[in-house]
PDB file of N, CA and C in Angstrom:
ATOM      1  N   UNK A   1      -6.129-154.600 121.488  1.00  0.00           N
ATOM      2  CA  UNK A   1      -5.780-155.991 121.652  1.00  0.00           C
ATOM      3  C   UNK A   1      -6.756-156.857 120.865  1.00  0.00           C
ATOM      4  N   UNK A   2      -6.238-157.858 120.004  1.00  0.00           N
ATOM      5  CA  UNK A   2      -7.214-158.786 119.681  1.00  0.00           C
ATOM      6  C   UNK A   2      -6.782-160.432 120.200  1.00  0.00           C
ATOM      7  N   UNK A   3      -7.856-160.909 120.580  1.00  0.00           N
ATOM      8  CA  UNK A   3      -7.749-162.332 121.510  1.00  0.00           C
ATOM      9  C   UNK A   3      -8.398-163.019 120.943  1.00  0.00           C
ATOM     10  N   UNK A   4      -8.342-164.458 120.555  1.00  0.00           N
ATOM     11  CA  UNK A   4      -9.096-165.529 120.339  1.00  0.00           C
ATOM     12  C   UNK A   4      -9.025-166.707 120.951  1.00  0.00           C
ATOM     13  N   UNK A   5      -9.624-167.036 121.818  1.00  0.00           N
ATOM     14  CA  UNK A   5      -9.507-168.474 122.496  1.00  0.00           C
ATOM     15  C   UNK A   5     -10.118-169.718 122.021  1.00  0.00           C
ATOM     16  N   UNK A   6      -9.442-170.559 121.645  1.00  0.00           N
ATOM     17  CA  UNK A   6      -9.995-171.975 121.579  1.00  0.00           C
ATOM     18  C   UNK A   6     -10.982-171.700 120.209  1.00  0.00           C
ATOM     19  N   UNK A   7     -10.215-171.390 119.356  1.00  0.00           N
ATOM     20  CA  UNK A   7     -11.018-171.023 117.847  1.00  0.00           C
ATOM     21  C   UNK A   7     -10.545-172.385 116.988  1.00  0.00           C
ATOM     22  N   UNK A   8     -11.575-172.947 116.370  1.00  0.00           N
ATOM     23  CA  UNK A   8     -11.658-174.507 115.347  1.00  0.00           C
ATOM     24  C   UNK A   8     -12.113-173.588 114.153  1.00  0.00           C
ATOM     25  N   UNK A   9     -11.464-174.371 113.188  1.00  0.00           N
ATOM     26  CA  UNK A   9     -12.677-174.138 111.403  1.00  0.00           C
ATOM     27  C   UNK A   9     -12.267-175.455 111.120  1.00  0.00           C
ATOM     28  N   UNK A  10     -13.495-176.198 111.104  1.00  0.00           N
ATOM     29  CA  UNK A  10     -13.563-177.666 110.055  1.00  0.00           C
ATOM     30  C   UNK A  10     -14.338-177.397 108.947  1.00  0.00           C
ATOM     31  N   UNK A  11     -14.129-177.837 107.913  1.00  0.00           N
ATOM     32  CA  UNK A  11     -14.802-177.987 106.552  1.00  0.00           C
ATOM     33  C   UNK A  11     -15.596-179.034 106.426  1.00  0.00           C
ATOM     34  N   UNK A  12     -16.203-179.301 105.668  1.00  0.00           N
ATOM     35  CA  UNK A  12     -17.474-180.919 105.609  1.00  0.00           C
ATOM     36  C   UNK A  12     -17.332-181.084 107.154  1.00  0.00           C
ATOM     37  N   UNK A  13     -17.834-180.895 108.128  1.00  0.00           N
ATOM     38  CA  UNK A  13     -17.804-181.490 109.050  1.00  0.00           C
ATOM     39  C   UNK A  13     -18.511-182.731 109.698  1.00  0.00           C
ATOM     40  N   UNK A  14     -17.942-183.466 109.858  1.00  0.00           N
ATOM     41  CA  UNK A  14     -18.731-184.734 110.074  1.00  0.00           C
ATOM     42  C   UNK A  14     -19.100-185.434 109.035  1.00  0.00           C
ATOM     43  N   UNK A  15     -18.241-185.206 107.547  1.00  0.00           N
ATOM     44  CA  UNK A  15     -17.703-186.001 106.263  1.00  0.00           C
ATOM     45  C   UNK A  15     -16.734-186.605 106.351  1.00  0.00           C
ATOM     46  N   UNK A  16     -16.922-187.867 105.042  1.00  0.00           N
ATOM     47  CA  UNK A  16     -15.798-188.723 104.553  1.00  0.00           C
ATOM     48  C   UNK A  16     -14.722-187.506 104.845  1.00  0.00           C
ATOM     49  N   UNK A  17     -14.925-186.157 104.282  1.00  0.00           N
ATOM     50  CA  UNK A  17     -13.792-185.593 103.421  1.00  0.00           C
ATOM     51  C   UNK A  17     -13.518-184.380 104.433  1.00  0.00           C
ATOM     52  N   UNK A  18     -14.363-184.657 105.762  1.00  0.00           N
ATOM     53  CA  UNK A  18     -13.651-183.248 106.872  1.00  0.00           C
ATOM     54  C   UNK A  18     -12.453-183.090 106.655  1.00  0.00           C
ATOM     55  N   UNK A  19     -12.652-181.859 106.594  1.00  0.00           N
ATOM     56  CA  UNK A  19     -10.997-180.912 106.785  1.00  0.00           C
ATOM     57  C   UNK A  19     -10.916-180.131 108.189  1.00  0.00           C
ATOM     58  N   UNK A  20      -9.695-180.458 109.012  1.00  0.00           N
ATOM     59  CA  UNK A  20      -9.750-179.442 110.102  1.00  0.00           C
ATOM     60  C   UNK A  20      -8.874-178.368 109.633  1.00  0.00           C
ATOM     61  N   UNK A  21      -8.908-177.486 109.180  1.00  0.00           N
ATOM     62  CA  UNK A  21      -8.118-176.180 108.452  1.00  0.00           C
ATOM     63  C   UNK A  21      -7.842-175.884 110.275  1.00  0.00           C
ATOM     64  N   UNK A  22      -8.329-175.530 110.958  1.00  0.00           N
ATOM     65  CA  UNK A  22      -7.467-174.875 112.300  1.00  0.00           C
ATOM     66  C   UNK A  22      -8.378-175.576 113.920  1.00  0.00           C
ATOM     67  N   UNK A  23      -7.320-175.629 114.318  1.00  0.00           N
ATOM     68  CA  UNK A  23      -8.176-176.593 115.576  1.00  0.00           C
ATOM     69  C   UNK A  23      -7.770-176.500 117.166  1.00  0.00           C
ATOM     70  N   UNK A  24      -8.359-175.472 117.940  1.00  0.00           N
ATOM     71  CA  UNK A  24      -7.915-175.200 119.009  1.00  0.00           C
ATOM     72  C   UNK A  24      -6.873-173.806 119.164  1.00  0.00           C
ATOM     73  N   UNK A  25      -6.764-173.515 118.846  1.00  0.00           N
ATOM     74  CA  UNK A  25      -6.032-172.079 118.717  1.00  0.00           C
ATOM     75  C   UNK A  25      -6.267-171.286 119.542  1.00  0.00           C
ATOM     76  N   UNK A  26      -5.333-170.594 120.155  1.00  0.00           N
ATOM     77  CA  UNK A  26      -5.500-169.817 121.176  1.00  0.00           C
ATOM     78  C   UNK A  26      -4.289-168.292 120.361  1.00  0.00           C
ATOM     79  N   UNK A  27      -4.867-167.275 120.221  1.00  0.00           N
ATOM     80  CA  UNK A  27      -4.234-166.166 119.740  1.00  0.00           C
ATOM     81  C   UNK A  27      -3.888-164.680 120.271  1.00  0.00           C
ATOM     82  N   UNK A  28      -3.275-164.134 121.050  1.00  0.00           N
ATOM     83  CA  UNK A  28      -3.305-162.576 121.575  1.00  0.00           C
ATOM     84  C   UNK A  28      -2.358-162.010 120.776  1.00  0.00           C
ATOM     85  N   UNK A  29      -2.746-160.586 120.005  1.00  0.00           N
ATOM     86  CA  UNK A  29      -2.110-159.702 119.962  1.00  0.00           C
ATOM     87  C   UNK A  29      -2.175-158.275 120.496  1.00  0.00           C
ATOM     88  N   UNK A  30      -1.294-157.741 121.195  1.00  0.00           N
ATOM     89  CA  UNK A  30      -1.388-156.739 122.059  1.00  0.00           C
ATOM     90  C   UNK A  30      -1.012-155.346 121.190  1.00  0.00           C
ATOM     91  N   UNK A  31      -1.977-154.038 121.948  1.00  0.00           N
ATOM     92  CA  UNK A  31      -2.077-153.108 120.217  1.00  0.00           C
ATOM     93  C   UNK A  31      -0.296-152.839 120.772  1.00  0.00           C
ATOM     94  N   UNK A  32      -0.213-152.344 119.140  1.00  0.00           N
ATOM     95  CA  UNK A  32       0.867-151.745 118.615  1.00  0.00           C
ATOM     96  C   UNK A  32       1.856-153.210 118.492  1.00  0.00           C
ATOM     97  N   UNK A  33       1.677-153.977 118.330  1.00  0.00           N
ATOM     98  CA  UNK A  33       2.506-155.293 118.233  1.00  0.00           C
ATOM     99  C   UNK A  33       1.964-155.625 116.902  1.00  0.00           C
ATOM    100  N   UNK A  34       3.122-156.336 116.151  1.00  0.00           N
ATOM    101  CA  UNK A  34       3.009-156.756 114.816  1.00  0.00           C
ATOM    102  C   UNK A  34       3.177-158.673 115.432  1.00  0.00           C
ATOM    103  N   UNK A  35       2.796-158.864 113.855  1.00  0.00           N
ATOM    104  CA  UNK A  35       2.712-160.133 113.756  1.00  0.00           C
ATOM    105  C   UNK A  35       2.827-160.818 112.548  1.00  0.00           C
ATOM    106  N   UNK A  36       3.601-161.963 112.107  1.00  0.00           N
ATOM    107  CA  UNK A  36       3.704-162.142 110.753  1.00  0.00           C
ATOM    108  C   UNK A  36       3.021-163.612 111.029  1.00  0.00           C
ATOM    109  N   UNK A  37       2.369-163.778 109.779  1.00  0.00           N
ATOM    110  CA  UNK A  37       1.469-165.547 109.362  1.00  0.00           C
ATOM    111  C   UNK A  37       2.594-165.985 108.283  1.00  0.00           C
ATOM    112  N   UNK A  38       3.089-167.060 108.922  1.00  0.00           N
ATOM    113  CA  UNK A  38       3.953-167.712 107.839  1.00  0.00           C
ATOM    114  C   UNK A  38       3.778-169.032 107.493  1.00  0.00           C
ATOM    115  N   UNK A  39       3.812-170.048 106.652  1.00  0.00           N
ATOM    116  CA  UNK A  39       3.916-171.267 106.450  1.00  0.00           C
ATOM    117  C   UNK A  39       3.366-171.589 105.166  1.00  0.00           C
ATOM    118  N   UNK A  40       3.523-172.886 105.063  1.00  0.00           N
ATOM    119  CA  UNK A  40       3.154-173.527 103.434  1.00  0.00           C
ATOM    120  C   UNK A  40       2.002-173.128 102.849  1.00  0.00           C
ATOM    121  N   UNK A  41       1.998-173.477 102.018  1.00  0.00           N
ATOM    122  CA  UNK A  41       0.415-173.116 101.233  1.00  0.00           C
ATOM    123  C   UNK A  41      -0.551-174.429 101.458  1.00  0.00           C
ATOM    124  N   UNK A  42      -1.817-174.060 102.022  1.00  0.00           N
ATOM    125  CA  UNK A  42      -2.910-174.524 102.782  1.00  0.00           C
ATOM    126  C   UNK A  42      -2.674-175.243 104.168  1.00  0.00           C
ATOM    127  N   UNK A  43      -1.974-174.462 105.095  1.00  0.00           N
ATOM    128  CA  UNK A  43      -1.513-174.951 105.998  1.00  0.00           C
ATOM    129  C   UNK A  43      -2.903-173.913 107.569  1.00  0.00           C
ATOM    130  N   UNK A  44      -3.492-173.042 106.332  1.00  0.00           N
ATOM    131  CA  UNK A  44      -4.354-172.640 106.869  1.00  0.00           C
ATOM    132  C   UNK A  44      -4.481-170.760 107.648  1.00  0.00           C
ATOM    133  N   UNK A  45      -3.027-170.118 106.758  1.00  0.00           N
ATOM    134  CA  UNK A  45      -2.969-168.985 107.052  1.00  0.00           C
ATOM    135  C   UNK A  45      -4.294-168.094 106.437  1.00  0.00           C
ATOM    136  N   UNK A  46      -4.867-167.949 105.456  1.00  0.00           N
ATOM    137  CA  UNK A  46      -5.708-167.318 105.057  1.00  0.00           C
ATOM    138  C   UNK A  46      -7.415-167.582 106.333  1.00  0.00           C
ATOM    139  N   UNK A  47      -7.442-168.861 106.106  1.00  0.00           N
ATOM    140  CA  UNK A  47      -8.393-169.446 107.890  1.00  0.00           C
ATOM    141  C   UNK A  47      -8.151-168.681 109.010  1.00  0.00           C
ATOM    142  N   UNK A  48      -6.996-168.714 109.108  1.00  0.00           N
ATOM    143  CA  UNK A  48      -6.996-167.448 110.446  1.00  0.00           C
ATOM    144  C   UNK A  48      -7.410-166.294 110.271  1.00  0.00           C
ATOM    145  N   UNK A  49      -6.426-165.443 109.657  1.00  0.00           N
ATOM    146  CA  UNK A  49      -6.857-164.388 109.465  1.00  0.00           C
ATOM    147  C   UNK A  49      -8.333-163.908 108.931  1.00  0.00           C
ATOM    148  N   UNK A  50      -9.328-164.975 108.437  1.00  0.00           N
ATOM    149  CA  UNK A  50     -10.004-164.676 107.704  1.00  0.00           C
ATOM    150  C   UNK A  50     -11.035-164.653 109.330  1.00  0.00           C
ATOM    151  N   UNK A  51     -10.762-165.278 110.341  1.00  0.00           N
ATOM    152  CA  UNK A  51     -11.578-165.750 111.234  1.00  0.00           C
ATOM    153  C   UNK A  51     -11.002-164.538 111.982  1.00  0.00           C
ATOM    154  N   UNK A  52     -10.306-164.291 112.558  1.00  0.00           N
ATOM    155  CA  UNK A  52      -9.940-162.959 113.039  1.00  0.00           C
ATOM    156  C   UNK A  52     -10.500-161.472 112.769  1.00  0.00           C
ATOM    157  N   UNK A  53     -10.641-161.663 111.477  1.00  0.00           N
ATOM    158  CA  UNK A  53     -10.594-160.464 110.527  1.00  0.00           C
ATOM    159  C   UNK A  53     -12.760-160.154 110.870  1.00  0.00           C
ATOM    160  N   UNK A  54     -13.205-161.374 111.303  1.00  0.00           N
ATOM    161  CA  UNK A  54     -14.480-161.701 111.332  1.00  0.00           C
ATOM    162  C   UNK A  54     -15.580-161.846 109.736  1.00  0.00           C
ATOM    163  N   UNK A  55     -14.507-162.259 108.930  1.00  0.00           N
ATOM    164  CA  UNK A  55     -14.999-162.567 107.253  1.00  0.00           C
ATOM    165  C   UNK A  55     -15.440-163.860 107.230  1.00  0.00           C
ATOM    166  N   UNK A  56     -15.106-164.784 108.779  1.00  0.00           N
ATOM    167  CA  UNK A  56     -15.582-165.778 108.546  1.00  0.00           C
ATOM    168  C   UNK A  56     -16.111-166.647 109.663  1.00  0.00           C
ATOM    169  N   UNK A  57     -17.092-167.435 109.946  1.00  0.00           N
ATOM    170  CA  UNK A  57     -17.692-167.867 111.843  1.00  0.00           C
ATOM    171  C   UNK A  57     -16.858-169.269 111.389  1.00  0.00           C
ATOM    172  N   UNK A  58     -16.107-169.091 112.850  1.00  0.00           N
ATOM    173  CA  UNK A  58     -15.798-170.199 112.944  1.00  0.00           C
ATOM    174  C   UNK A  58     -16.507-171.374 113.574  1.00  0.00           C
ATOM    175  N   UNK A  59     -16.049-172.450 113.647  1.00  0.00           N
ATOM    176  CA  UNK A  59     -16.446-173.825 113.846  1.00  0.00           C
ATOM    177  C   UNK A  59     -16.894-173.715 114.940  1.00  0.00           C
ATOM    178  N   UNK A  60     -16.146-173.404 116.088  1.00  0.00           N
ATOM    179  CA  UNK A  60     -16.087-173.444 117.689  1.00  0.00           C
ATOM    180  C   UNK A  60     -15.402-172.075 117.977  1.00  0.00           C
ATOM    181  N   UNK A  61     -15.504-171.611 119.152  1.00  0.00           N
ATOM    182  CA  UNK A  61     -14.702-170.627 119.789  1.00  0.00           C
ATOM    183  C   UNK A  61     -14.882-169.349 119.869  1.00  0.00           C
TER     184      UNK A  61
END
């Protein structure tokens, strides 16, 4: 199983130019369950997974 509760990634934080790439997220996947990341480009799929994957500390959570 992988779980993430209440996971943020802001960029510049506390800049003119903050970015909240992901904010509050709550995630379970249970083993043997698939899962697909879908949506636009910079909508922040690579942020997840990258925070999941633990390639990257997130903000909060």
């Amino acid at each position: 199983m992988i779980q993430v509760e209440r996971i943020s990634k802001y960029y510049n934080r506390n800049q003119p130019d903050e970015v909240r790439a992901l904010s509050d997220i709550h995630l379970t996947i249970a083993a043997g369950e698939a899962l697909v990341v879908n949506g636009a480009s910079g909508c922040g799929k690579t942020t997840l997974l990258g925070l999941v994957g633990c390639m990257s500390r997130p903000t909060s959570g």
